[in-house]
C-alpha atoms as a PDB file:
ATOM      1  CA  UNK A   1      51.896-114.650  94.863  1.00  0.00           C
ATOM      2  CA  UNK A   2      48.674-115.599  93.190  1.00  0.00           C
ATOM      3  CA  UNK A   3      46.352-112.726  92.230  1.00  0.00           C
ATOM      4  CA  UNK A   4      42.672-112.588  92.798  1.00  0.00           C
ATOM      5  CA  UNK A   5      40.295-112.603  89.452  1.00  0.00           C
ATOM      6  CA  UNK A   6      38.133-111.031  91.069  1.00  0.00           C
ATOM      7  CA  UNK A   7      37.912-107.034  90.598  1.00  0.00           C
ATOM      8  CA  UNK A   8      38.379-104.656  93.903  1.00  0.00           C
ATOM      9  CA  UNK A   9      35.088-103.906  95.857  1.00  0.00           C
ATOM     10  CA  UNK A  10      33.467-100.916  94.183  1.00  0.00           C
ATOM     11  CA  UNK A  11      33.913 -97.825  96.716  1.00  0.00           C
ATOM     12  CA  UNK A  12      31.054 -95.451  96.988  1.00  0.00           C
ATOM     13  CA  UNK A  13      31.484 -92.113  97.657  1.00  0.00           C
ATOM     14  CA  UNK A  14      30.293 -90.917 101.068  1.00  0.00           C
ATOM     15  CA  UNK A  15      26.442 -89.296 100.672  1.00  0.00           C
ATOM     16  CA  UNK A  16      24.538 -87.128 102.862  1.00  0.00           C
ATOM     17  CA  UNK A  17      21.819 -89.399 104.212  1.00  0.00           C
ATOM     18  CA  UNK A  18      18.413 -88.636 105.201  1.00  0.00           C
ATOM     19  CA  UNK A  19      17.864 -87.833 108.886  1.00  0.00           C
ATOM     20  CA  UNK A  20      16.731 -90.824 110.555  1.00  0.00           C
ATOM     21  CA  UNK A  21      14.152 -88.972 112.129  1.00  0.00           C
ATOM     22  CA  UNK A  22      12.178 -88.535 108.814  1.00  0.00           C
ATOM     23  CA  UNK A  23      12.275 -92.208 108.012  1.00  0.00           C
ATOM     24  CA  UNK A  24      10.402 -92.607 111.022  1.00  0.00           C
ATOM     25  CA  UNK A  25       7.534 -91.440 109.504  1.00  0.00           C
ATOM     26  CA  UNK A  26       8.178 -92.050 105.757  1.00  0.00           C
ATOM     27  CA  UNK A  27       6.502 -95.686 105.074  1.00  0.00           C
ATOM     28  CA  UNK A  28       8.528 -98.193 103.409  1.00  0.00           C
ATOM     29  CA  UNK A  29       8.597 -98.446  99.630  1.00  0.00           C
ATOM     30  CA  UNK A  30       5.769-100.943  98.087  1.00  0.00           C
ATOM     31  CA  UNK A  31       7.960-104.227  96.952  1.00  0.00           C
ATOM     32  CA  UNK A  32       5.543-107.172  95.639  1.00  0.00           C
ATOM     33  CA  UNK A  33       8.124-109.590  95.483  1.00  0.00           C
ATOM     34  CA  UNK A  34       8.889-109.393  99.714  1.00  0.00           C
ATOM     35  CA  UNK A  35       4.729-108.921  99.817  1.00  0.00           C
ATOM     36  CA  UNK A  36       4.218-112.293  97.785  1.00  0.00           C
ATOM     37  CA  UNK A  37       6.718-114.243  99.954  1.00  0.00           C
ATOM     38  CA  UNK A  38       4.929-112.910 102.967  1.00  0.00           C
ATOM     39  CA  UNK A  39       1.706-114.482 101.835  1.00  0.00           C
ATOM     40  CA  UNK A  40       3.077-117.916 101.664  1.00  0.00           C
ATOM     41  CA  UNK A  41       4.803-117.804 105.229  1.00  0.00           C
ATOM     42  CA  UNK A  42       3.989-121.558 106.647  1.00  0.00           C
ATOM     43  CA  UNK A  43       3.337-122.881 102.963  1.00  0.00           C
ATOM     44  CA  UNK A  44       5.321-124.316 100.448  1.00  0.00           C
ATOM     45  CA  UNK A  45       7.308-121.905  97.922  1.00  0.00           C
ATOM     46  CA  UNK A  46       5.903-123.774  95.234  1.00  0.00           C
ATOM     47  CA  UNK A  47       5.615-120.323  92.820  1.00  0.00           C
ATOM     48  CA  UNK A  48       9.362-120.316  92.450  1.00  0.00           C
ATOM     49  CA  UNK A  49      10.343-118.334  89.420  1.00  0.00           C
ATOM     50  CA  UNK A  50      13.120-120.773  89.847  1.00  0.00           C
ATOM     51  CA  UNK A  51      12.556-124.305  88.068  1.00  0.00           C
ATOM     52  CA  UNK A  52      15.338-126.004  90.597  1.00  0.00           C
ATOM     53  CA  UNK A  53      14.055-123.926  93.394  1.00  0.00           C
ATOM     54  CA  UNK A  54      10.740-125.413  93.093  1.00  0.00           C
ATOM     55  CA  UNK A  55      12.471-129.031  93.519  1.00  0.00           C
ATOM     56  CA  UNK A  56      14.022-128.384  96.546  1.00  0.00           C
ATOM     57  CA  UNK A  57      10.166-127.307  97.872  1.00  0.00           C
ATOM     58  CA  UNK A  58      11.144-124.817 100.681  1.00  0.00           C
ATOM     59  CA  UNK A  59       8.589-123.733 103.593  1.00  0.00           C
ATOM     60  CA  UNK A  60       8.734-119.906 103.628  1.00  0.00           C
ATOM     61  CA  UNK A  61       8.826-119.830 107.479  1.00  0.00           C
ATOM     62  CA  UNK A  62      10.173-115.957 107.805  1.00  0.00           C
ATOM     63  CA  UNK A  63      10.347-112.947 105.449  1.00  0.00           C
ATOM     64  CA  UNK A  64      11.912-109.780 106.488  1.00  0.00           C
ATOM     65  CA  UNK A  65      13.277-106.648 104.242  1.00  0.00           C
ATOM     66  CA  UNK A  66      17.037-108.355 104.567  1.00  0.00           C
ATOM     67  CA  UNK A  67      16.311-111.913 105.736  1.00  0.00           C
ATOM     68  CA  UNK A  68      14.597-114.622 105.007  1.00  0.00           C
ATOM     69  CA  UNK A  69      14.355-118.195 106.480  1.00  0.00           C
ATOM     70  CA  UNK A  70      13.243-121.378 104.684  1.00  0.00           C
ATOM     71  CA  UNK A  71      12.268-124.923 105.585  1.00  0.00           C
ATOM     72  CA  UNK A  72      13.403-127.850 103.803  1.00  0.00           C
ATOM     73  CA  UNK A  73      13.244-131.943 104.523  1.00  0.00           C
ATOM     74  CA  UNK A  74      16.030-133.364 103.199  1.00  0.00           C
ATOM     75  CA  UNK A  75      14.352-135.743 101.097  1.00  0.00           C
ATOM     76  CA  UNK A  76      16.145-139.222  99.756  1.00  0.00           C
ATOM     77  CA  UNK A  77      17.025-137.297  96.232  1.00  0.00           C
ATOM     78  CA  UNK A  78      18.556-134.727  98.031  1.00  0.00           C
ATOM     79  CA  UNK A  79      21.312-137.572  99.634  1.00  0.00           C
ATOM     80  CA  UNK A  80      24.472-139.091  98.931  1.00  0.00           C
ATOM     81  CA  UNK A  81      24.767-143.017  98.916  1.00  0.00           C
ATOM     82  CA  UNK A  82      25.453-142.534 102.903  1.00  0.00           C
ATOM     83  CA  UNK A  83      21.707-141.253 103.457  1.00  0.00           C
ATOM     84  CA  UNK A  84      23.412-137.345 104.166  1.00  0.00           C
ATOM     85  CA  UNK A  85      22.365-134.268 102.566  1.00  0.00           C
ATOM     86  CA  UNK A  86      24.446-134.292  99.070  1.00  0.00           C
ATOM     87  CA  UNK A  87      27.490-131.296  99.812  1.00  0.00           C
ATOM     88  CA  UNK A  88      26.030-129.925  96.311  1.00  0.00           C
ATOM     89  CA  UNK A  89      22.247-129.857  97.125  1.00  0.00           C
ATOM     90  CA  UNK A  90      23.332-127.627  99.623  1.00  0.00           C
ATOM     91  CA  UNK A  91      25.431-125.203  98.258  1.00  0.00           C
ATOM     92  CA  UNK A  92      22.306-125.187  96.210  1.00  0.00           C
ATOM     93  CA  UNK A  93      20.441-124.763  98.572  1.00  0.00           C
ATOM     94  CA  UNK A  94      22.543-121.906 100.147  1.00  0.00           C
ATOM     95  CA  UNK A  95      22.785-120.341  96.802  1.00  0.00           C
ATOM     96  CA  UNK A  96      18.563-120.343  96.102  1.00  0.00           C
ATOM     97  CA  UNK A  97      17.880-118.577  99.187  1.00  0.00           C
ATOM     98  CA  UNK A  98      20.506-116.043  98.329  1.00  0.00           C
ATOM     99  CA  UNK A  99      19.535-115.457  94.893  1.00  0.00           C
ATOM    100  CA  UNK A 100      16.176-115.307  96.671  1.00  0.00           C
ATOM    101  CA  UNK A 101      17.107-112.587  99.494  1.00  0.00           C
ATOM    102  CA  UNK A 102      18.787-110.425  96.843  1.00  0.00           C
ATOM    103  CA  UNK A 103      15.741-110.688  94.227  1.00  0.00           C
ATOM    104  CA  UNK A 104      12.985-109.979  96.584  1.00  0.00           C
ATOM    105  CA  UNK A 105      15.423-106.828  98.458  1.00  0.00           C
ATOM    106  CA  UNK A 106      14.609-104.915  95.254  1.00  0.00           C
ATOM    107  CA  UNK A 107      18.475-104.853  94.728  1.00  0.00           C
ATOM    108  CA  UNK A 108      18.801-106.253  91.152  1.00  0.00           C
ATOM    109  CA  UNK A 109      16.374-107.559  88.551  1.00  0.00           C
ATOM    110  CA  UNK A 110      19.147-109.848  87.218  1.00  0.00           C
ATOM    111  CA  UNK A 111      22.370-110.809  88.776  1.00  0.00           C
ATOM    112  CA  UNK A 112      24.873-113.635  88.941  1.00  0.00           C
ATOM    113  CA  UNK A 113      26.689-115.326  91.714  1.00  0.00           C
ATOM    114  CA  UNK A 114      30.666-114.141  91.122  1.00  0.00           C
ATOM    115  CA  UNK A 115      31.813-116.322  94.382  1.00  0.00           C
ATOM    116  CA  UNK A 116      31.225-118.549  96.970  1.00  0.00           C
ATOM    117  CA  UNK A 117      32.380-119.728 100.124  1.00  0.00           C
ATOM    118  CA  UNK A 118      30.705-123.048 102.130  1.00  0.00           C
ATOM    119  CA  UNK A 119      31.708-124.414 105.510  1.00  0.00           C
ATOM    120  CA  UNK A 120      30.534-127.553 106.248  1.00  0.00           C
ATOM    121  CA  UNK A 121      30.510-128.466 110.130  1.00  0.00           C
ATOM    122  CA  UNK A 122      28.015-131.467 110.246  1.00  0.00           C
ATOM    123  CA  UNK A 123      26.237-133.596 108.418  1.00  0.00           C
ATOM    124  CA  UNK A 124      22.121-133.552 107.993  1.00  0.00           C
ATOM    125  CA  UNK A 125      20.196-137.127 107.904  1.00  0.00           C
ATOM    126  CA  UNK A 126      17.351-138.121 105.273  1.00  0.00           C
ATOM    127  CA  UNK A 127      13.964-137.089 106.506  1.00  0.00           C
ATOM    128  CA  UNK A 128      15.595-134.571 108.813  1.00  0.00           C
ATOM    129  CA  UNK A 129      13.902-130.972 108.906  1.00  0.00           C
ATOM    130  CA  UNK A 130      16.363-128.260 107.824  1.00  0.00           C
ATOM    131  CA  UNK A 131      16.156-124.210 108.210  1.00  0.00           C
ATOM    132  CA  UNK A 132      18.514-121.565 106.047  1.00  0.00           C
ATOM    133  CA  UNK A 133      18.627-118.402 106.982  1.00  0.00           C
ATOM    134  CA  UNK A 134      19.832-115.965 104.287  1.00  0.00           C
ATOM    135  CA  UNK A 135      21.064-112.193 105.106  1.00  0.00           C
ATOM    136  CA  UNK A 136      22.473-109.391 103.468  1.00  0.00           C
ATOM    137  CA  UNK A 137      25.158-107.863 104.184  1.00  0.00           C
ATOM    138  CA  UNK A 138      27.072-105.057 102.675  1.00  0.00           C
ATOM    139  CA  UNK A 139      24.899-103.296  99.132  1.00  0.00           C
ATOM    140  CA  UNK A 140      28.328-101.256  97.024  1.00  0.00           C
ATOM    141  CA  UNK A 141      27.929-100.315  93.903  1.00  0.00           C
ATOM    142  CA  UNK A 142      27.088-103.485  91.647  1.00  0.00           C
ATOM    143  CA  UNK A 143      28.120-105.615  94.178  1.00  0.00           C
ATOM    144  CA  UNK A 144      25.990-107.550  97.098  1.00  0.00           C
ATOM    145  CA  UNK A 145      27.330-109.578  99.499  1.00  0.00           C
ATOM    146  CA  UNK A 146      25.260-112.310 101.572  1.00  0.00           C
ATOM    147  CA  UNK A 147      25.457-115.047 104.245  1.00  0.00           C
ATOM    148  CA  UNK A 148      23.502-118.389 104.656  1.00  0.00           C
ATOM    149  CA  UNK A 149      23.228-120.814 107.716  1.00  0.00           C
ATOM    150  CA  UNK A 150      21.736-123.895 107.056  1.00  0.00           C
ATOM    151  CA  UNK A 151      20.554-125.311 111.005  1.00  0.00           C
ATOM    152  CA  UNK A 152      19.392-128.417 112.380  1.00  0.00           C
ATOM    153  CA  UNK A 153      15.799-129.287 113.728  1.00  0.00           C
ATOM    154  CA  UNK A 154      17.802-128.674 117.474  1.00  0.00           C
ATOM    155  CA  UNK A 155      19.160-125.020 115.786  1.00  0.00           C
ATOM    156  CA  UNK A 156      22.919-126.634 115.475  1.00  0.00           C
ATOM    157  CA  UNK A 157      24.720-124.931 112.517  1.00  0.00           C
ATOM    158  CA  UNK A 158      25.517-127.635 109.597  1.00  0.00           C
ATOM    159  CA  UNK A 159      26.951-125.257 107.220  1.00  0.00           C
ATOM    160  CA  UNK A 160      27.142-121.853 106.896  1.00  0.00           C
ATOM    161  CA  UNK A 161      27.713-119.969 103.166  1.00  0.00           C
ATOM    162  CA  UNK A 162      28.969-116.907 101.692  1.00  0.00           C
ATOM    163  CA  UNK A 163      28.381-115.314  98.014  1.00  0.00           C
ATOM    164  CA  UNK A 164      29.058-111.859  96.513  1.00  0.00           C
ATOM    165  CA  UNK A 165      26.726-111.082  93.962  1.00  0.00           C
ATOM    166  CA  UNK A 166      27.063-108.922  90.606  1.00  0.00           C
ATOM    167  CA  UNK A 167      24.168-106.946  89.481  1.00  0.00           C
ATOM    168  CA  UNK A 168      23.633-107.318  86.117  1.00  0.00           C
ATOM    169  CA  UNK A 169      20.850-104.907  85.592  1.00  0.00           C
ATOM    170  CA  UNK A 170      22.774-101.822  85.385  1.00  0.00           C
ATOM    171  CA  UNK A 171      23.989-101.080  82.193  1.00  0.00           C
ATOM    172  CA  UNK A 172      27.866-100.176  81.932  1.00  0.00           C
ATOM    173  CA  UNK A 173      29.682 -98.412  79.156  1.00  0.00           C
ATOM    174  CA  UNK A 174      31.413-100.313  76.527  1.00  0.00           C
ATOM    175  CA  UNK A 175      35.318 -99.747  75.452  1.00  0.00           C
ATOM    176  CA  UNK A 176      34.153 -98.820  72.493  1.00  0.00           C
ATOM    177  CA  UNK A 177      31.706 -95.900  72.963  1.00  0.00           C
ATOM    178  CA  UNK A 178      34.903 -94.511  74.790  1.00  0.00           C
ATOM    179  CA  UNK A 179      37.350 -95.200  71.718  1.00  0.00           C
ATOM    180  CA  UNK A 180      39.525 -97.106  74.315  1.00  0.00           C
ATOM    181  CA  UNK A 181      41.474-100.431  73.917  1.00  0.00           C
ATOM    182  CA  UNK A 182      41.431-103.232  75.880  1.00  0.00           C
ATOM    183  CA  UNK A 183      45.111-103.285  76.990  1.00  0.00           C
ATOM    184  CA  UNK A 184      47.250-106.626  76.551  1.00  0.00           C
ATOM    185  CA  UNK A 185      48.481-108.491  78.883  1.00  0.00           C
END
């Protein structure tokens, strides 16, 4: 039986949350980055902090605290020889808006993809008009995990994506401040 590299989902201990009724009138925490991308809805992203996410010039067309939804053309450098959308560009594609989502949710300052998953159902044409959709799902521990669906012009799903992020802004305690050994294996 092969074994997973990856390492068990962090569990959280249960916590005593505050009553829903308070939140009602608590107002949302100030988060620039979500405020920003709000500001460009029906203009091009072209303030990326992301060199290849400028390139693939997405229309912010939604921004919400957990979701956001871009517009992209699928432009002849984006194809294959068969005038498609290039499998790669988008798995990038899935994997900017996610980075994206998980940036601009205040969850991490830094992170890295650990995994991803992409189902491909149909193919999109050069010059067609695309929309992803990126969400968040589950927030444990260091961990984030996400969805993408890339749609049609006509809303038919092309591909949809999964990817579990790592947050790499918290800082963890070396072996060695613990005078533990890495044990061999």
């Amino acid at each position: 039986m092969a074994r997973s590299c990856l390492p068990p989902p962090f569990e959280q201990p249960e916590t005593t949350h505050r009553s829903h009724i308070f939140e009602e009138f608590m107002p949302p925490p100030h988060n620039a980055a979500l405020e920003s991308l709000r500001q460009l809805i029906g203009q091009k992203f072209d303030t990326s902090p992301s060199p290849f996410g400028r390139w693939l010039a997405p229309t912010v067309i939604n921004v919400a605290e957990d979701s956001l939804s871009f517009g992209y053309e699928v432009r002849d450098d984006m194809c294959n020889p068969s005038g498609k959308l290039h499998g790669g560009v988008s798995a990038a594609i899935a994997d900017d808006i996610i980075g994206t989502i998980a940036f601009c949710s205040g969850w991490a300052k830094t992170y890295a993809t650990i995994y991803s998953t992409i189902e491909y159902f149909a193919p999109a044409e050069r010059g067609q008009q695309i929309v992803a959709s990126a969400s968040i799902g589950e927030k444990s521990g260091r961990f984030l995990s996400a969805d993408c669906r890339i749609c049609g012009e006509d809303g038919k799903l092309l591909i949809r994506a999964s990817s579990r992020l790592l947050n790499l802004s918290v800082q963890r305690r070396s072996l060695a401040s613990t005078n533990q050994t890495v044990p061999s294996t």
